[in-house]
Protein backbone atom coordinates (compact mmCIF):
# COMPACT_ATOMS: atom_id res chain seq x y z
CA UNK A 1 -44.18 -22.33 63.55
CA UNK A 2 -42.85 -20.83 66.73
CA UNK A 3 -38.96 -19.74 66.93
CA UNK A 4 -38.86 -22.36 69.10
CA UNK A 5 -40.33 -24.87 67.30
CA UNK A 6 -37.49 -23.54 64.74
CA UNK A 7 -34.31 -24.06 66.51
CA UNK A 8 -35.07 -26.29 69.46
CA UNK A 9 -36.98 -29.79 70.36
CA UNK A 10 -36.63 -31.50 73.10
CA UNK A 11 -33.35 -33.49 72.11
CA UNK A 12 -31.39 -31.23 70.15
CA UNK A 13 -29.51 -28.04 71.21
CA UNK A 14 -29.89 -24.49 70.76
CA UNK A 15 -28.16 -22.78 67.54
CA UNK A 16 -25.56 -20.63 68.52
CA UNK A 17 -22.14 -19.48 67.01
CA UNK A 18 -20.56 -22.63 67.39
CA UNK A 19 -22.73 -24.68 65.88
CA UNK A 20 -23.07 -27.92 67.88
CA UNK A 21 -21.12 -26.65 71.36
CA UNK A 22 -17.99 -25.05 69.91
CA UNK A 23 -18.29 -27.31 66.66
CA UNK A 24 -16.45 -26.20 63.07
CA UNK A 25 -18.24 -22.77 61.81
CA UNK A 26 -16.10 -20.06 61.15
CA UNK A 27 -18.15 -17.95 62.24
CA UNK A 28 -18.31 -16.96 66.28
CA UNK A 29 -21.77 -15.96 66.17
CA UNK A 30 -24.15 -17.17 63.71
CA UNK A 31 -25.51 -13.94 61.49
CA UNK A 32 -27.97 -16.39 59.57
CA UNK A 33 -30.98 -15.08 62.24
CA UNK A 34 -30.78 -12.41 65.39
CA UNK A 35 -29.28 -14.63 68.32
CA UNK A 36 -31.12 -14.35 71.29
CA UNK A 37 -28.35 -13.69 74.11
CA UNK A 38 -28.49 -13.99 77.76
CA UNK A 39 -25.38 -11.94 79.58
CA UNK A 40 -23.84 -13.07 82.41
CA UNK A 41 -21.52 -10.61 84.84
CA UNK A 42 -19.61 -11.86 88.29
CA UNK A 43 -19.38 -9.48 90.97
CA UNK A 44 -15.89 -10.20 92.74
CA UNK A 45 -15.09 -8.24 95.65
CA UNK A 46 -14.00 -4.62 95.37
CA UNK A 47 -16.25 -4.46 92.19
CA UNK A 48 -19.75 -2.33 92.77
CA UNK A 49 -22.97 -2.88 91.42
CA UNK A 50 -22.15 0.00 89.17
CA UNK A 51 -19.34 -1.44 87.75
CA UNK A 52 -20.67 -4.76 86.68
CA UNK A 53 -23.46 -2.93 85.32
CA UNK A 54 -21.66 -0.51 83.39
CA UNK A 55 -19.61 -3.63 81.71
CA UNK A 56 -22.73 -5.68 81.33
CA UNK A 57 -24.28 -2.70 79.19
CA UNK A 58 -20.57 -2.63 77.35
CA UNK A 59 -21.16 -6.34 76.58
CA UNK A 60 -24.79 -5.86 75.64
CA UNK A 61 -23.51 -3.34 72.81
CA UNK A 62 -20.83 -5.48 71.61
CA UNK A 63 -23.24 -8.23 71.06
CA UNK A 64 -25.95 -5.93 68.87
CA UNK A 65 -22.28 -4.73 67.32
CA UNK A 66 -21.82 -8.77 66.57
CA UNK A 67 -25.38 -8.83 65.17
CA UNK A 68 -27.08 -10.66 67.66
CA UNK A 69 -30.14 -8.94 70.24
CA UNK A 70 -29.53 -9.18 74.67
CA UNK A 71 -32.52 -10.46 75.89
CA UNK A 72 -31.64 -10.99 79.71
CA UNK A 73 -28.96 -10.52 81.89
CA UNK A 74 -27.41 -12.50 85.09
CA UNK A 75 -25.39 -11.70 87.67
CA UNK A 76 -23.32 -13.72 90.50
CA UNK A 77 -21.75 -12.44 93.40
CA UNK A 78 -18.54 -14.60 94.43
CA UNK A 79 -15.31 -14.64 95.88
CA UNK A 80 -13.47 -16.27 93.45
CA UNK A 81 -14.30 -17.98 89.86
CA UNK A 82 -15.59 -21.68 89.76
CA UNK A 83 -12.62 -23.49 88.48
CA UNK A 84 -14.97 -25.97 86.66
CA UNK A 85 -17.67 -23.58 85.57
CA UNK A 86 -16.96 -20.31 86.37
CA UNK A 87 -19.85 -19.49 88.07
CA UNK A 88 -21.12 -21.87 90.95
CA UNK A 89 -23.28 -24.81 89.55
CA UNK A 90 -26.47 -24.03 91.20
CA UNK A 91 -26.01 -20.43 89.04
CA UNK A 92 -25.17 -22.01 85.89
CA UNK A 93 -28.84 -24.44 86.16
CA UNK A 94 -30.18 -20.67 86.91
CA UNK A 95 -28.98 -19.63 83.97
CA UNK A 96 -29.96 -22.12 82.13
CA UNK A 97 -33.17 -21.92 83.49
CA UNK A 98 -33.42 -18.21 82.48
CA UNK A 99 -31.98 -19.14 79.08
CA UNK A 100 -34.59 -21.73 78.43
CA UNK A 101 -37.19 -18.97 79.52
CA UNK A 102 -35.90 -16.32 77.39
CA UNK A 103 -35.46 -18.98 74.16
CA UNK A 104 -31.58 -18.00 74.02
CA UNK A 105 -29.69 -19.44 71.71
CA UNK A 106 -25.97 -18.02 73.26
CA UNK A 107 -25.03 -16.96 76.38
CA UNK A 108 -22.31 -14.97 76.27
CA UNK A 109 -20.25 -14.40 79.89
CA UNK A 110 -18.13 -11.11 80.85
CA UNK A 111 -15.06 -12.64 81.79
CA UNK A 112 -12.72 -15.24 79.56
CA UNK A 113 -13.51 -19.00 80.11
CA UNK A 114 -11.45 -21.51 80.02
CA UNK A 115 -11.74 -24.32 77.25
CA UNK A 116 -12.14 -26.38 80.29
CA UNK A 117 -14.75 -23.92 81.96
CA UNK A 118 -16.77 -23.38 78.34
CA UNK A 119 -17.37 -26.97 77.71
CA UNK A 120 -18.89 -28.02 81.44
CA UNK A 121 -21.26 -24.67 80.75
CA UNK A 122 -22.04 -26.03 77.56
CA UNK A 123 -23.27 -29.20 79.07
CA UNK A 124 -25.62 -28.11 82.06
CA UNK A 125 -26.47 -24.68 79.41
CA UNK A 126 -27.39 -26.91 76.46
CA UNK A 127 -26.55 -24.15 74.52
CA UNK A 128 -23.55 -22.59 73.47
CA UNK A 129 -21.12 -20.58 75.92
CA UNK A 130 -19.04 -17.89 74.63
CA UNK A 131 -17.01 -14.99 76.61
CA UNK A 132 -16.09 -11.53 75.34
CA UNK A 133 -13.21 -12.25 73.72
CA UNK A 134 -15.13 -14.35 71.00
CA UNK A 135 -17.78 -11.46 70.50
CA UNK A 136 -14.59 -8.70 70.18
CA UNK A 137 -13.08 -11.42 67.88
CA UNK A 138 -16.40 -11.64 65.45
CA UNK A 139 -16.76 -8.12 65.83
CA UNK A 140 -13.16 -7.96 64.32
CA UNK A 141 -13.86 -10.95 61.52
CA UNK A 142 -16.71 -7.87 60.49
CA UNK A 143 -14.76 -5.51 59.61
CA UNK A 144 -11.89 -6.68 59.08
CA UNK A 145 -11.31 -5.43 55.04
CA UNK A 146 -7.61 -5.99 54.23
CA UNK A 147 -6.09 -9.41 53.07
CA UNK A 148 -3.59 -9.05 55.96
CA UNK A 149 -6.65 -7.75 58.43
CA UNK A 150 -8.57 -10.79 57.35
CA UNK A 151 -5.64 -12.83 57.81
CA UNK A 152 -4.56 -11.73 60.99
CA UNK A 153 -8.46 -12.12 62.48
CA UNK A 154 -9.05 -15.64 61.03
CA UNK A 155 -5.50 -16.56 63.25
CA UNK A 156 -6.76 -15.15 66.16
CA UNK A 157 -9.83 -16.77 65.52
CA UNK A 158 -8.05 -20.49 64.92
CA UNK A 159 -5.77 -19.81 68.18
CA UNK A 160 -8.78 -19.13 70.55
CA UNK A 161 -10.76 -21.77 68.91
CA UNK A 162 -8.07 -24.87 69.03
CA UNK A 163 -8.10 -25.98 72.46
CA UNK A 164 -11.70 -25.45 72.49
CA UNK A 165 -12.33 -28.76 70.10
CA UNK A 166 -14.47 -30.79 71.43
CA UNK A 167 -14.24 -34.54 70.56
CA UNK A 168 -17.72 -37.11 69.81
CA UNK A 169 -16.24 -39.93 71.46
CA UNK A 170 -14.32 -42.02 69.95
CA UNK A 171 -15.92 -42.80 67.04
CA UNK A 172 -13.38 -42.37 64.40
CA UNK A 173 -13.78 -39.93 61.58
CA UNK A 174 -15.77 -41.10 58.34
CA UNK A 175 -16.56 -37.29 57.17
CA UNK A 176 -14.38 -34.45 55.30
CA UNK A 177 -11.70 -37.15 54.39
CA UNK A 178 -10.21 -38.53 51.20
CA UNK A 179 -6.95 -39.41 50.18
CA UNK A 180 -4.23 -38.36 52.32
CA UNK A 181 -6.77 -36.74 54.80
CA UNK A 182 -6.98 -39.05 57.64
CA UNK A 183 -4.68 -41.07 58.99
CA UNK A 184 -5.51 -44.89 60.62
CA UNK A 185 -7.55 -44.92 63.95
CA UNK A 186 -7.68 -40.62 63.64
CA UNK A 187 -10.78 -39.68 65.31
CA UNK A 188 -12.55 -36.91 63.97
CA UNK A 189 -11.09 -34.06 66.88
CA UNK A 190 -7.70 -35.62 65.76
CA UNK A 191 -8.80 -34.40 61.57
CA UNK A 192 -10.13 -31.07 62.98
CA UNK A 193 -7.08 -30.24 65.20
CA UNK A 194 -4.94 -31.03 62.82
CA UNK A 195 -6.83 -29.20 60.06
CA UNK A 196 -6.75 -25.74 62.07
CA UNK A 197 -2.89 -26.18 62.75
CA UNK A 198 -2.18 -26.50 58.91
CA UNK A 199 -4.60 -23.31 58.56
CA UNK A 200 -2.29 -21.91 61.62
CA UNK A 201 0.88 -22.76 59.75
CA UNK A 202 -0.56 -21.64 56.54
CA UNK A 203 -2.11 -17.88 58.09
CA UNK A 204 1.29 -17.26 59.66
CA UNK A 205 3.64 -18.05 55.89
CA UNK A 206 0.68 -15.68 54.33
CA UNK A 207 1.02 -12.94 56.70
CA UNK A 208 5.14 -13.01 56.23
CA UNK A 209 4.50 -12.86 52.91
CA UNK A 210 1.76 -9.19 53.05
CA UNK A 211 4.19 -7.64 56.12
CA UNK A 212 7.21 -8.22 53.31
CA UNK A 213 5.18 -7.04 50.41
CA UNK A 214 3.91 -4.11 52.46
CA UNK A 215 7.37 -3.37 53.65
CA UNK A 216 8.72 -3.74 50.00
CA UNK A 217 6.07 -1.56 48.57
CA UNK A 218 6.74 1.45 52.00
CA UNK A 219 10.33 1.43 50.39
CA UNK A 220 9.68 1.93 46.52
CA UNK A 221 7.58 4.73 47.40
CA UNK A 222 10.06 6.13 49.29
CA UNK A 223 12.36 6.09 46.71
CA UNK A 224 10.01 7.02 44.31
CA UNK A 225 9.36 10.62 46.23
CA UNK A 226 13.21 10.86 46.27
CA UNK A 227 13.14 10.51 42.45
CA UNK A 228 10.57 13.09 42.16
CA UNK A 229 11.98 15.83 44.22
């Protein structure tokens, strides 16, 4: 069987480290197999060739850094970003043209999208759209070793990934329910939003509690050397 055949037919999308377009992994990129990624760079004016090059091969080592292998790159001269897409239409069926040829699974763009701008990329992509702030972010979820590190990560993580829920109609929610889970006529981006701003509420009590532990245990040390001398 192909890698292909593995993680694509003809009505499903590609894997990538959102799942189903942005869905509910915690992970940004998915470090089950080597993501195939195709980069994609705008050239605004008063940037050089250079330039964009230079932060294209930037990019390209954050993603190996995120676990996950370039395979192509794509670049756009414009004047101004796409409001709805970032890059102009006609570009984004280019690079999902390229994509397709390359068997990406990601394609991971320069510059921040918008929640608005990731999920019409999505769409025409058929594959999952990330920006660099979601590679430095996985890149972070890595290494991150501490209990406040992790913490602090997984909030960042939550914050960049909340307005980029994306609903499945309006079907209402039949799945990770029970008792007390799901309110009447709550649809299942209602559950999830509401899920990630108790895990919000929750991160931000936990890290009040490790800055005032920390801060505690900065003090009786102090005093400790004073006891010692």
């Amino acid at each position: 069987m192909t890698r292909s055949d593995e993680h694509r037919d003809e009505e499903s999308s590609h894997r990538g480290g959102f799942g189903e377009f942005a869905g509910e992994s915690t992970g940004l990129i998915d470090r089950s197999f080597r993501e195939q990624i195709v980069l994609v760079g705008v050239q605004f004016p008063g940037a050089s060739d250079d330039q964009v090059d230079a932060n294209l091969d930037e990019l390209a080592q954050l993603v190996d850094t995120a676990g996950a292998d370039p395979v192509d790159r794509v670049i756009q001269k414009r004047e101004a970003p796409d409001p709805a897409t970032y890059v102009g239409k006609g570009k984004a069926t280019e690079i999902q043209e390229t994509s397709d040829d390359a068997d990406a699974d990601t394609v991971v763009f320069d510059d921040e999208l918008s929640p608005a701008q990731q999920f019409n990329l999505e769409k025409i992509l058929k594959r999952t759209a990330l920006d660099r702030t979601a590679v430095i972010l996985d890149i972070f979820a890595q290494n991150a070793t501490t209990l406040e590190g992790k913490a602090q990560v997984e909030l960042a993580q939550l914050k960049y990934r909340l307005p980029r829920l994306r609903g499945r109609g309006d079907q209402l929610s039949q799945q990770g329910g029970g008792i007390g889970t799901r309110g009447p006529g709550e649809t299942q981006l209602e559950v999830d939003r509401r899920r990630i701003q108790r895990r919000l509420a929750k991160l931000e009590k936990d890290l009040t509690g490790l800055r005032r532990t920390r801060k505690n245990q900065r003090k009786s040390r102090r005093r400790s050397r004073f006891h010692t001398v």
